[in-house]
N, C-alpha and C. Protein backbone atom coordinates (compact mmCIF):
# COMPACT_ATOMS: atom_id res chain seq x y z
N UNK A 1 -63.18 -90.72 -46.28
CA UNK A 1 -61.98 -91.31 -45.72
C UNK A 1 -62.14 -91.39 -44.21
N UNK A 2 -61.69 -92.20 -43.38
CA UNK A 2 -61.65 -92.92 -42.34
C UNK A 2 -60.71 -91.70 -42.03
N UNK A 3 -60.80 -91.76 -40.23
CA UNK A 3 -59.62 -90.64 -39.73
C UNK A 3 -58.58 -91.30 -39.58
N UNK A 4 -57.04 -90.67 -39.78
CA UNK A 4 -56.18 -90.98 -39.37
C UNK A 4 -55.19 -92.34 -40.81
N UNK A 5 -56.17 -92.01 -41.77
CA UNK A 5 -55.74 -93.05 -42.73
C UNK A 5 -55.44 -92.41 -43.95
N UNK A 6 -55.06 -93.00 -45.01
CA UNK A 6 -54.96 -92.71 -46.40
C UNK A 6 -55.27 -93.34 -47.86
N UNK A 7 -55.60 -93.00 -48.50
CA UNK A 7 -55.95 -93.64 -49.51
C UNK A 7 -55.46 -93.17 -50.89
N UNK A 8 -54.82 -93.94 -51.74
CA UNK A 8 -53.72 -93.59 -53.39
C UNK A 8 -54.58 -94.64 -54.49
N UNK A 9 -53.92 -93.57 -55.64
CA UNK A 9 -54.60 -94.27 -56.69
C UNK A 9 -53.62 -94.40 -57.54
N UNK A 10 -53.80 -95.17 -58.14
CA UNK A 10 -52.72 -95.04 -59.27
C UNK A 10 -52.91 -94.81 -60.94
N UNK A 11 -51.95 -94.17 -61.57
CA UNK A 11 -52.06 -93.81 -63.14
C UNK A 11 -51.19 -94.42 -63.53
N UNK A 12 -51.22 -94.68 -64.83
CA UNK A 12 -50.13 -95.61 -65.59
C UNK A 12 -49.70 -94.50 -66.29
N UNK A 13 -48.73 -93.92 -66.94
CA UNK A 13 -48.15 -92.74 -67.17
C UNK A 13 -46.91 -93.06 -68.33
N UNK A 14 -46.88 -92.40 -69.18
CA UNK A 14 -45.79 -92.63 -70.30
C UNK A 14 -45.29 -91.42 -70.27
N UNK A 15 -44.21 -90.70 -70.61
CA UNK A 15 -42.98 -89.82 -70.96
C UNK A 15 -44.02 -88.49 -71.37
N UNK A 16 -44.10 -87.47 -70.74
CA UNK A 16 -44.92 -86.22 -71.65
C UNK A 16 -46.23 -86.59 -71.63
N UNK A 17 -46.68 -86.94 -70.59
CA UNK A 17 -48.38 -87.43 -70.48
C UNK A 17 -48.78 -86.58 -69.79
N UNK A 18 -49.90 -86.00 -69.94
CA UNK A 18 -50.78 -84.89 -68.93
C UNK A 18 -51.60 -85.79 -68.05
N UNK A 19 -51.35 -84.85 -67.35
CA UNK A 19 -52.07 -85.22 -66.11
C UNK A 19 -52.63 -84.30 -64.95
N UNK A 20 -54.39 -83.94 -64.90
CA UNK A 20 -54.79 -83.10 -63.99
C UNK A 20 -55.62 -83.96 -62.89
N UNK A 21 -55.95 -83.02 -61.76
CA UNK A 21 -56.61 -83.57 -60.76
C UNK A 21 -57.38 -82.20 -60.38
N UNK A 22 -58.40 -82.37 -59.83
CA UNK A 22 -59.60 -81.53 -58.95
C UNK A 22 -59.73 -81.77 -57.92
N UNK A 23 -60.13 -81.84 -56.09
CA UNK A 23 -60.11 -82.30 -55.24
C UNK A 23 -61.02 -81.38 -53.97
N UNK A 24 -62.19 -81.21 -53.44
CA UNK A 24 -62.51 -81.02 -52.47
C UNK A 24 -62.89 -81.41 -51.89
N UNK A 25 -63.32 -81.02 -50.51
CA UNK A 25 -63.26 -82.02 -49.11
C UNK A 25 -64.75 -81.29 -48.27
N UNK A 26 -66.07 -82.71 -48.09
CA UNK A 26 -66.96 -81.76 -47.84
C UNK A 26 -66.71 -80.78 -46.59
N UNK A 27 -67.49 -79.62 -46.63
CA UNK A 27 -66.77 -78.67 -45.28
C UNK A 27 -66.03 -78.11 -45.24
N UNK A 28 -64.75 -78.25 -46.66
CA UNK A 28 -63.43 -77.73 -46.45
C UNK A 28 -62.67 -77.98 -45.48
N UNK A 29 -63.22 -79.18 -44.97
CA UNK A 29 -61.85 -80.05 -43.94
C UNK A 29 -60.45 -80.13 -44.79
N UNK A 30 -59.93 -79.75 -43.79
CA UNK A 30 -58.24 -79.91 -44.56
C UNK A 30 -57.61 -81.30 -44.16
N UNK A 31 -56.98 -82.01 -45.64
CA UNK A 31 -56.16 -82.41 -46.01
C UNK A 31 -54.98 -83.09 -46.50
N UNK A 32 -54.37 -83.87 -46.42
CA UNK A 32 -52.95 -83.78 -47.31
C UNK A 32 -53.11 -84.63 -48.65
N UNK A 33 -52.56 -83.91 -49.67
CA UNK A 33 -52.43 -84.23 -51.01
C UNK A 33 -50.71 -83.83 -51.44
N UNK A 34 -51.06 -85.24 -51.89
CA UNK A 34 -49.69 -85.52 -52.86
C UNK A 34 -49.81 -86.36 -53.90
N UNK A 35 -48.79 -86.15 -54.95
CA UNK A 35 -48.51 -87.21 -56.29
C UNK A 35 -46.99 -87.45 -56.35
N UNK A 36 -46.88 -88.67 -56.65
CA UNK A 36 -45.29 -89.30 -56.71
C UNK A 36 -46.01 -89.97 -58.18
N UNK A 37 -44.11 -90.04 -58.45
CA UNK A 37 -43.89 -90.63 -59.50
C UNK A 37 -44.07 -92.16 -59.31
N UNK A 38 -43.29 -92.54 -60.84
CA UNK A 38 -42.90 -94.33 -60.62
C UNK A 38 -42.00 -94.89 -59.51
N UNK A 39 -41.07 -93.70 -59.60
CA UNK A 39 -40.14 -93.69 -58.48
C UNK A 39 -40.33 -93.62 -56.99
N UNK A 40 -41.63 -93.31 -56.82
CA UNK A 40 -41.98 -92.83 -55.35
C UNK A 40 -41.21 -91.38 -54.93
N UNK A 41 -41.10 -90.46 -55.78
CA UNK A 41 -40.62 -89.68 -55.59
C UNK A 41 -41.53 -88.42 -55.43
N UNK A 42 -41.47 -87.64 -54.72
CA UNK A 42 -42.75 -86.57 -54.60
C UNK A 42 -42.60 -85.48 -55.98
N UNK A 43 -44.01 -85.70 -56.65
CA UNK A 43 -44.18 -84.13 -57.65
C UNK A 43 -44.53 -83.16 -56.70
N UNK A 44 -45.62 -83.21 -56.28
CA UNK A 44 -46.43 -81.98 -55.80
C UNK A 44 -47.03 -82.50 -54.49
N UNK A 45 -46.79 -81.51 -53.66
CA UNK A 45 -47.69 -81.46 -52.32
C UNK A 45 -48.29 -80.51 -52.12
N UNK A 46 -49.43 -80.91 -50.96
CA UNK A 46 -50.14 -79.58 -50.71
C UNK A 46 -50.63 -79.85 -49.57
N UNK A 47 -50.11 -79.86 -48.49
CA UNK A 47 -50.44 -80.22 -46.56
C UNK A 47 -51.52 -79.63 -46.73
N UNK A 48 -52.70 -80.06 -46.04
CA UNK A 48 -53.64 -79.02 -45.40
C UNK A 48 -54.58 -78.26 -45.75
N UNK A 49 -54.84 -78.90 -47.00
CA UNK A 49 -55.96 -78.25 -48.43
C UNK A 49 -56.80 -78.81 -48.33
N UNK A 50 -58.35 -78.00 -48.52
CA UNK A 50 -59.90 -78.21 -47.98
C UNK A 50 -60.01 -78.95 -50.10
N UNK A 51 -59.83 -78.10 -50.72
CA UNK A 51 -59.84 -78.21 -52.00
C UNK A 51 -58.67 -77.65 -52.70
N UNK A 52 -58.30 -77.83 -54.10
CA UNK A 52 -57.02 -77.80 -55.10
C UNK A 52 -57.43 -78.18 -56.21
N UNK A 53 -56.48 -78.15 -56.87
CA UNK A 53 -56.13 -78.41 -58.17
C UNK A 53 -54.80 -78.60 -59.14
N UNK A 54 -54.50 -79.46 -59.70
CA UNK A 54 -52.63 -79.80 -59.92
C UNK A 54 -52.95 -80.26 -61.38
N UNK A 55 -51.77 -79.99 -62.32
CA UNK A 55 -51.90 -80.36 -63.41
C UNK A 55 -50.40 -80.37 -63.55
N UNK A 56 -50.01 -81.71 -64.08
CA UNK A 56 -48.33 -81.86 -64.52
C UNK A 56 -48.23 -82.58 -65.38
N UNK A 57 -47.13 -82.33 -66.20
CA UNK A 57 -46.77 -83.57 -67.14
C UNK A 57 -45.40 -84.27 -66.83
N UNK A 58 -46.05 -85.97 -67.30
CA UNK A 58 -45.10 -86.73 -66.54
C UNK A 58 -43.49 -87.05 -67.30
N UNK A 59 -42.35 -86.69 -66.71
CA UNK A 59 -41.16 -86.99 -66.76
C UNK A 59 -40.25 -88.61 -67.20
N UNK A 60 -41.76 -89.22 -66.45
CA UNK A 60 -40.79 -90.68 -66.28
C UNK A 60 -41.91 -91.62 -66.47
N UNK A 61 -41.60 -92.47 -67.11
CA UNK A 61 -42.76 -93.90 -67.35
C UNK A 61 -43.19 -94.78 -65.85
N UNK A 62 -44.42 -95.16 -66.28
CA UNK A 62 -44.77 -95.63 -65.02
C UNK A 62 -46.17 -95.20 -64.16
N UNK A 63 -46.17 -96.19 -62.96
CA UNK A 63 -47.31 -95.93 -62.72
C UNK A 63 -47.38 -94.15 -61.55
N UNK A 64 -47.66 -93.70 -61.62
CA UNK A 64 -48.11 -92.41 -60.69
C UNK A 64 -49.12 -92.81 -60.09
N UNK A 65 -48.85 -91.94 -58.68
CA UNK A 65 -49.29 -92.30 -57.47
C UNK A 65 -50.76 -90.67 -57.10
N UNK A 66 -51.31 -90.43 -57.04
CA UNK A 66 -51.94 -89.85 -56.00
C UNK A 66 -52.83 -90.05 -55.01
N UNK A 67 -52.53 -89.66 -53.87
CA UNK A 67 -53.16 -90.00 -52.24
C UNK A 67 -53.77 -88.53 -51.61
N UNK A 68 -54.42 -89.25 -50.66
CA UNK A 68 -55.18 -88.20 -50.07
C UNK A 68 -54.72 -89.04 -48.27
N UNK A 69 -54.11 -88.11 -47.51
CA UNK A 69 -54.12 -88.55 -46.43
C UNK A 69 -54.83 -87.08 -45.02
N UNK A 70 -55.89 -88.05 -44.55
CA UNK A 70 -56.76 -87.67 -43.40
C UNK A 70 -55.77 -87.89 -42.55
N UNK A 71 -55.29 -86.74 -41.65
CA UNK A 71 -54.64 -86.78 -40.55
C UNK A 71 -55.42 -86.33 -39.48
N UNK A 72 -56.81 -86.18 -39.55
CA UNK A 72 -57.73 -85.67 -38.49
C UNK A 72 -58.31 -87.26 -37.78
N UNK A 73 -59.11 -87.29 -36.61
CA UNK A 73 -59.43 -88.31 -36.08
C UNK A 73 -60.96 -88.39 -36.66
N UNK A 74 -61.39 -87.62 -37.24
CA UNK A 74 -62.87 -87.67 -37.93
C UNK A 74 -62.75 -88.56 -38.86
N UNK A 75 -63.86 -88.29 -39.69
CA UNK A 75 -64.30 -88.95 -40.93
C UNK A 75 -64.55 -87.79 -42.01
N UNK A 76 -63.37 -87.81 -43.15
CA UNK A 76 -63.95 -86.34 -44.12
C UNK A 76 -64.20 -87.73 -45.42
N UNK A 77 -65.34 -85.92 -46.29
CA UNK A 77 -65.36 -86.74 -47.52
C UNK A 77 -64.45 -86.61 -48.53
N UNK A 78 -64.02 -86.77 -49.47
CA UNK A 78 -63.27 -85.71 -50.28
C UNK A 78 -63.79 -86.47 -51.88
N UNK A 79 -64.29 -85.20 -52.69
CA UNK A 79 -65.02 -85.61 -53.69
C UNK A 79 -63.43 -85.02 -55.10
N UNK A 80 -63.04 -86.41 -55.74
CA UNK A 80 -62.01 -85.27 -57.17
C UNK A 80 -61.97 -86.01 -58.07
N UNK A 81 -61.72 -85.79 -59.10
CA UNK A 81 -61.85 -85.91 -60.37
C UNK A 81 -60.57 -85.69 -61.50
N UNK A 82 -60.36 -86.79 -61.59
CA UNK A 82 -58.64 -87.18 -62.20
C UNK A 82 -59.27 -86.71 -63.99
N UNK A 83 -58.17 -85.90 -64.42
CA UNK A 83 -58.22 -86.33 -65.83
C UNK A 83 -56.98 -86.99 -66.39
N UNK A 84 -57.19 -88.08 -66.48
CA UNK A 84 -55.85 -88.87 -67.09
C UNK A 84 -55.19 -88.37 -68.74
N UNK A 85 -54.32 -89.43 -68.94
CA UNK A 85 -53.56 -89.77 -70.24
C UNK A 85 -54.52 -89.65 -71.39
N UNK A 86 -55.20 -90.69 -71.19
CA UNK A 86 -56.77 -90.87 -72.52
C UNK A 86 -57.24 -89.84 -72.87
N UNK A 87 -57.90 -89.42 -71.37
CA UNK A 87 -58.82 -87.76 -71.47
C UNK A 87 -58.14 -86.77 -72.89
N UNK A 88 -56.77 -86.62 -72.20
CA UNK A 88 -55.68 -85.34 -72.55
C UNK A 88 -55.32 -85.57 -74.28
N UNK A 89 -54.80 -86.99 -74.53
CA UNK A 89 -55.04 -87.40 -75.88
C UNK A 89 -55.80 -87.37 -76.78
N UNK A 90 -57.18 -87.32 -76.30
CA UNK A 90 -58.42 -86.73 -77.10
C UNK A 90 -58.31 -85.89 -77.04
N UNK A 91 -57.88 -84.94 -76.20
CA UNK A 91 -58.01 -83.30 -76.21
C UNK A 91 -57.11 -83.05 -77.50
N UNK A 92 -55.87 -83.65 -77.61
CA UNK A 92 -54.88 -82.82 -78.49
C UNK A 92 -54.65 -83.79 -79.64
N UNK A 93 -55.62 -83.41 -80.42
CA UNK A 93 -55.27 -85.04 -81.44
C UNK A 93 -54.68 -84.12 -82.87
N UNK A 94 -53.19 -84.67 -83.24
CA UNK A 94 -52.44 -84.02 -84.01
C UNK A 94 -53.20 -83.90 -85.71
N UNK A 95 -54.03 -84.69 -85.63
CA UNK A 95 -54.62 -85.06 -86.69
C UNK A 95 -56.06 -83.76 -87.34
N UNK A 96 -56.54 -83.47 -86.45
CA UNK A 96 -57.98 -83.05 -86.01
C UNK A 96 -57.87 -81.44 -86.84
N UNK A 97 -58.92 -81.21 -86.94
CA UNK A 97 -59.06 -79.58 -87.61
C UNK A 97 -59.06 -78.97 -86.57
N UNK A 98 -58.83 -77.55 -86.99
CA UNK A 98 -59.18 -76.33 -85.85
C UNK A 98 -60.48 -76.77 -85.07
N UNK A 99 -61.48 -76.88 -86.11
CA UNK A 99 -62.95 -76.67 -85.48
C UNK A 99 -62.66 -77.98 -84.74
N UNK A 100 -62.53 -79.56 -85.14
CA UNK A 100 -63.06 -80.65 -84.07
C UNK A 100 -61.72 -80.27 -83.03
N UNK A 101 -60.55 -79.44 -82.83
CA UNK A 101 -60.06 -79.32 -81.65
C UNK A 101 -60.54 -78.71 -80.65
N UNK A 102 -61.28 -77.76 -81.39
CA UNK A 102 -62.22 -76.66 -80.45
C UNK A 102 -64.04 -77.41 -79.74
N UNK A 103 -63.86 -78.57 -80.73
CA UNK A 103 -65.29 -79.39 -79.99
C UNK A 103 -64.56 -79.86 -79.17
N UNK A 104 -63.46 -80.32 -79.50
CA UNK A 104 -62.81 -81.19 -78.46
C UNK A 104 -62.56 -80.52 -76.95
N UNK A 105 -62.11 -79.47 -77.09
CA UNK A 105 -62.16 -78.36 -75.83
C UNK A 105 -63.63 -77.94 -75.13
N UNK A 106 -64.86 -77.64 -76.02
CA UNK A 106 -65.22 -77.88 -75.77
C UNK A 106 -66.15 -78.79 -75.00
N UNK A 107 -65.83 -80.09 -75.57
CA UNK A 107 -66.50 -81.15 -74.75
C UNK A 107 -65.79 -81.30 -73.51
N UNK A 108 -64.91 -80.97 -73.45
CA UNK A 108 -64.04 -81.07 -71.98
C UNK A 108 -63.88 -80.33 -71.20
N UNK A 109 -64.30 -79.15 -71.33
CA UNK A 109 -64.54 -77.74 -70.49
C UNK A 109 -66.11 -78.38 -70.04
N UNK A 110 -67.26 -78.66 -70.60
CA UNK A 110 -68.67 -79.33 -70.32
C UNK A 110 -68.67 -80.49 -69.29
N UNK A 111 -67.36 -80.98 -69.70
CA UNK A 111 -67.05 -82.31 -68.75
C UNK A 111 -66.67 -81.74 -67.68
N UNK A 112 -66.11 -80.81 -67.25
CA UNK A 112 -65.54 -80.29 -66.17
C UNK A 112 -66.27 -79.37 -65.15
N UNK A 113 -67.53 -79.01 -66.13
CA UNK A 113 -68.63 -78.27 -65.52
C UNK A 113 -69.49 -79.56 -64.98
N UNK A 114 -69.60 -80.30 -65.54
CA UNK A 114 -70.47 -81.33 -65.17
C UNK A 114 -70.09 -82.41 -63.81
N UNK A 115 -68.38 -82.57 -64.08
CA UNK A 115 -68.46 -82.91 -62.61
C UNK A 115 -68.48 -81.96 -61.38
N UNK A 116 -68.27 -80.92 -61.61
CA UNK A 116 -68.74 -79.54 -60.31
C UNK A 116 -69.94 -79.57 -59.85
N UNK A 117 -70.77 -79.28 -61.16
CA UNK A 117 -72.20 -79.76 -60.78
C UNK A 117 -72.53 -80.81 -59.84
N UNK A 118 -72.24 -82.27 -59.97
CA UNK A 118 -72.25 -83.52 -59.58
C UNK A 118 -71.28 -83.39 -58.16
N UNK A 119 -70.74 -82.46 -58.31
CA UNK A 119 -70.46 -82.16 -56.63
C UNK A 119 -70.87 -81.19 -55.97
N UNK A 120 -71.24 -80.70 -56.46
CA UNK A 120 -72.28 -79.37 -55.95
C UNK A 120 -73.27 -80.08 -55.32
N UNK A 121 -74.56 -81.00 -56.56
CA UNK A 121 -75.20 -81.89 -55.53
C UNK A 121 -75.15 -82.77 -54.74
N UNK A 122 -73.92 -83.51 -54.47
CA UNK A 122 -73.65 -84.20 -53.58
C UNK A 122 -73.40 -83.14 -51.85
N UNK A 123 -72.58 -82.07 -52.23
CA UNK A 123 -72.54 -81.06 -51.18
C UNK A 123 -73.64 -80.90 -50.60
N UNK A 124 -74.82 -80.61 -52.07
CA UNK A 124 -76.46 -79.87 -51.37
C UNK A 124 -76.93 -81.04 -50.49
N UNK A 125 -76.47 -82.33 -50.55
CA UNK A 125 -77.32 -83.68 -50.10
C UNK A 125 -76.91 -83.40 -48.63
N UNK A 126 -75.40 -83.41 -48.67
CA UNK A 126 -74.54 -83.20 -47.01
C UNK A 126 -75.49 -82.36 -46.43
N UNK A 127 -75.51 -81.09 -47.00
CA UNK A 127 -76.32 -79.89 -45.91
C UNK A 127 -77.81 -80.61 -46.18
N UNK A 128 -78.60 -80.70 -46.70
CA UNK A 128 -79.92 -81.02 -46.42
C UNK A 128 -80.23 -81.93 -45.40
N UNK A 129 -78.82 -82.95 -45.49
CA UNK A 129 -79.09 -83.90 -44.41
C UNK A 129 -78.51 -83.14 -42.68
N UNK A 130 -77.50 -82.29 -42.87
CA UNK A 130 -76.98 -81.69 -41.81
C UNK A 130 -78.21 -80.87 -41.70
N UNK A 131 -79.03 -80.09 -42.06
CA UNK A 131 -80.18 -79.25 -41.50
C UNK A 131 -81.01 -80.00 -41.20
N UNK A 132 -81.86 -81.06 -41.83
CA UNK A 132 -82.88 -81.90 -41.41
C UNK A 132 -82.12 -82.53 -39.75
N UNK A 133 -81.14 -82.54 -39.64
CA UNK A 133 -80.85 -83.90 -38.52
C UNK A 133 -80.99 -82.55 -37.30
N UNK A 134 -80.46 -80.99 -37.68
CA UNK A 134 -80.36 -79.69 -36.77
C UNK A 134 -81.92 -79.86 -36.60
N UNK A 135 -82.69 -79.58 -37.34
CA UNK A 135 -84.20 -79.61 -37.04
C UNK A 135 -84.79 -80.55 -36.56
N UNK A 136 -84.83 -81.98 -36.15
CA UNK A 136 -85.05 -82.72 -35.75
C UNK A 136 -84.58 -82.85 -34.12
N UNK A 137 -83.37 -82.67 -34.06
CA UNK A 137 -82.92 -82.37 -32.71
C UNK A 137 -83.39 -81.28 -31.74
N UNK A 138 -83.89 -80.38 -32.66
CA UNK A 138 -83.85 -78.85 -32.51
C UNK A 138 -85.82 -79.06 -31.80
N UNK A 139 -86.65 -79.98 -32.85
CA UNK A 139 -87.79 -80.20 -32.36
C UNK A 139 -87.83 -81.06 -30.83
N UNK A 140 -87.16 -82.05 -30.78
CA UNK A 140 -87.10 -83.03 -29.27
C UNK A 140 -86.78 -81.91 -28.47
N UNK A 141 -85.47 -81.21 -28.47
CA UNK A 141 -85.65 -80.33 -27.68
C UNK A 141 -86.51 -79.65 -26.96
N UNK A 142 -87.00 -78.61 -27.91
CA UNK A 142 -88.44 -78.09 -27.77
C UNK A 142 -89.31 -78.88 -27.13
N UNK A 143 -89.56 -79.60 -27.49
CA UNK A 143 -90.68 -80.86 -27.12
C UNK A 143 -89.93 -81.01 -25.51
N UNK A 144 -89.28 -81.24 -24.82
CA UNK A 144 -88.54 -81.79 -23.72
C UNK A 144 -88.59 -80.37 -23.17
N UNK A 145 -88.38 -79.37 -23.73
CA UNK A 145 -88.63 -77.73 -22.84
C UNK A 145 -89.97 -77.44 -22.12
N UNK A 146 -90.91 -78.10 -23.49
CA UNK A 146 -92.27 -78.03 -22.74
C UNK A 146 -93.05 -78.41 -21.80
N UNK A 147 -92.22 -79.68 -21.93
CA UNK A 147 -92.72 -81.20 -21.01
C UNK A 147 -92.08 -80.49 -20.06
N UNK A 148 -90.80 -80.03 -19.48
CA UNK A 148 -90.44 -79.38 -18.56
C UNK A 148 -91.41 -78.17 -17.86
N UNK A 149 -91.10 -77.66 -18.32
CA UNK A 149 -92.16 -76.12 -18.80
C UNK A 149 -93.76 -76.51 -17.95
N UNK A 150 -94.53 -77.56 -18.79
CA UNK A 150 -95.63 -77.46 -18.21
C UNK A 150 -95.56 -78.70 -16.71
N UNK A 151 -94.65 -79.24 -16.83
CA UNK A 151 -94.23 -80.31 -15.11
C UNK A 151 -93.80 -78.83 -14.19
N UNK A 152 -93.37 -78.11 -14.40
CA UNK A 152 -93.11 -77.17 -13.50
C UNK A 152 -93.95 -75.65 -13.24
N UNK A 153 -94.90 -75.51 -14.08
CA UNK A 153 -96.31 -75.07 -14.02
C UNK A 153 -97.21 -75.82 -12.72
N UNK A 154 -96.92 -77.06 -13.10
CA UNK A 154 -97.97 -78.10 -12.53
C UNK A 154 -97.36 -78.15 -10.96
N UNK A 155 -96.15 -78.51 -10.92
CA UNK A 155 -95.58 -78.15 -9.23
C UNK A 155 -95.99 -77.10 -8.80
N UNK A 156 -95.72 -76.11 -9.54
CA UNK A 156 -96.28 -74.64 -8.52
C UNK A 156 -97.36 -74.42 -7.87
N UNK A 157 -98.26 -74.68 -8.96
CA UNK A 157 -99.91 -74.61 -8.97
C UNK A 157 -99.93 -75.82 -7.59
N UNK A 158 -99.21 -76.96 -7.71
CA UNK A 158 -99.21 -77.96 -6.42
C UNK A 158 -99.06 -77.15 -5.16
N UNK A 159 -97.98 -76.59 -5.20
CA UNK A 159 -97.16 -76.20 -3.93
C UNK A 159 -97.83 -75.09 -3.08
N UNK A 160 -97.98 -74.08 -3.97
CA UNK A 160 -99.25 -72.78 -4.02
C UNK A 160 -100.20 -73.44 -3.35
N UNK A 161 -101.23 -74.21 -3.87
CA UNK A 161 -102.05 -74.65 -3.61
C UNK A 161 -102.08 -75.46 -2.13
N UNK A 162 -101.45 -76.13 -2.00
CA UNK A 162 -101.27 -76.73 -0.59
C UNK A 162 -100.58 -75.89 0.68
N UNK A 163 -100.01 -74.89 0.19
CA UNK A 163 -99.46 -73.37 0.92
C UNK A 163 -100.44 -72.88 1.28
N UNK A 164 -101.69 -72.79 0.72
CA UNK A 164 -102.70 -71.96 1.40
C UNK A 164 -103.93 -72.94 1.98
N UNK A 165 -103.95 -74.38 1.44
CA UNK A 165 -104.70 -74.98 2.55
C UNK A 165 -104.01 -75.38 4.62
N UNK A 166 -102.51 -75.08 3.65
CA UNK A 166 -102.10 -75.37 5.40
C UNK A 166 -102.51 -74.33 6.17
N UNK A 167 -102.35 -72.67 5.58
CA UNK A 167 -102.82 -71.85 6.24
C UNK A 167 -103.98 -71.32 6.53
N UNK A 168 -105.49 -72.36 5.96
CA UNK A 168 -106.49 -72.14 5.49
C UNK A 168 -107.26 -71.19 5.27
N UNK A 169 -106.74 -70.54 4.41
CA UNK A 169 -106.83 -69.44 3.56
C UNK A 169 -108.01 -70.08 2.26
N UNK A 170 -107.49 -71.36 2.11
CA UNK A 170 -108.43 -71.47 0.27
C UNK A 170 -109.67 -73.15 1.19
């Protein structure tokens, strides 16, 4: 997200519909998260959260809103993972045996590990690239200490040196 901006998504939502969300922000930059109804009416807020998590069921038909608003002048990322209406309906199918409810949980607890994972490596990508760019800078440096380093070796040895032909000493 761009600084200083916001960005919403929307769910289409029927009467008694589940609805979860996941949400972190690379760095744990903070924040603002909210969900409104059809109404534009606020469910849940949370000012100032690096990462969260919200799960509600919906009251009123319609589309639902959730946004993420960057109030910093930076640039954050924020990586989350909606489980809608569909998801939740497969989860609870009135029809289903014990056992395929329990695959069913299963497969969705796997799903939930799997997008962590998938943000986990996106995180590892951030830092690999934040250390490679520290080490790279970190080498010019160095490199520019030396070049210093041996230009001011080289003056001395100058200065020295012409210090004792004025006094002809060498």
């Amino acid at each position: 997200m761009q600084g200083n901006s916001q960005e919403c998504y929307l769910e289409r939502m029927k009467v008694n519909d589940h609805f979860s969300i996941t949400f972190e922000t690379a760095g744990k930059m903070p924040i603002e998260f909210y969900i409104t109804d059809s109404h534009n009416a606020h469910i849940y807020s949370m000012p100032l959260a690096g990462e969260g998590h919200h799960s509600y069921i919906s009251t009123s038909e319609g589309r639902h809103a959730y946004c993420f608003r960057n109030n910093a002048p930076h640039e954050v990322v924020v990586n989350f993972n909606p489980h809608g209406p569909e998801e939740e309906t497969y989860l609870v199918g009135h029809d289903a045996t014990p056992a395929e409810q329990e695959v069913r949980k299963l497969s969705h607890n796997v799903e939930e590990v799997r997008d962590h994972f998938e943000f986990m490596l996106f995180r590892n990508e951030i830092h690999d690239q934040s250390v490679s760019d520290t080490q790279r800078r970190m080498f010019h440096w160095a490199i520019l200490q030396t070049m210093v380093l041996a230009g001011m070796c080289g003056w001395q040895i100058y200065y020295v040196r012409s210090l004792f032909k004025i006094r002809g000493v060498v």
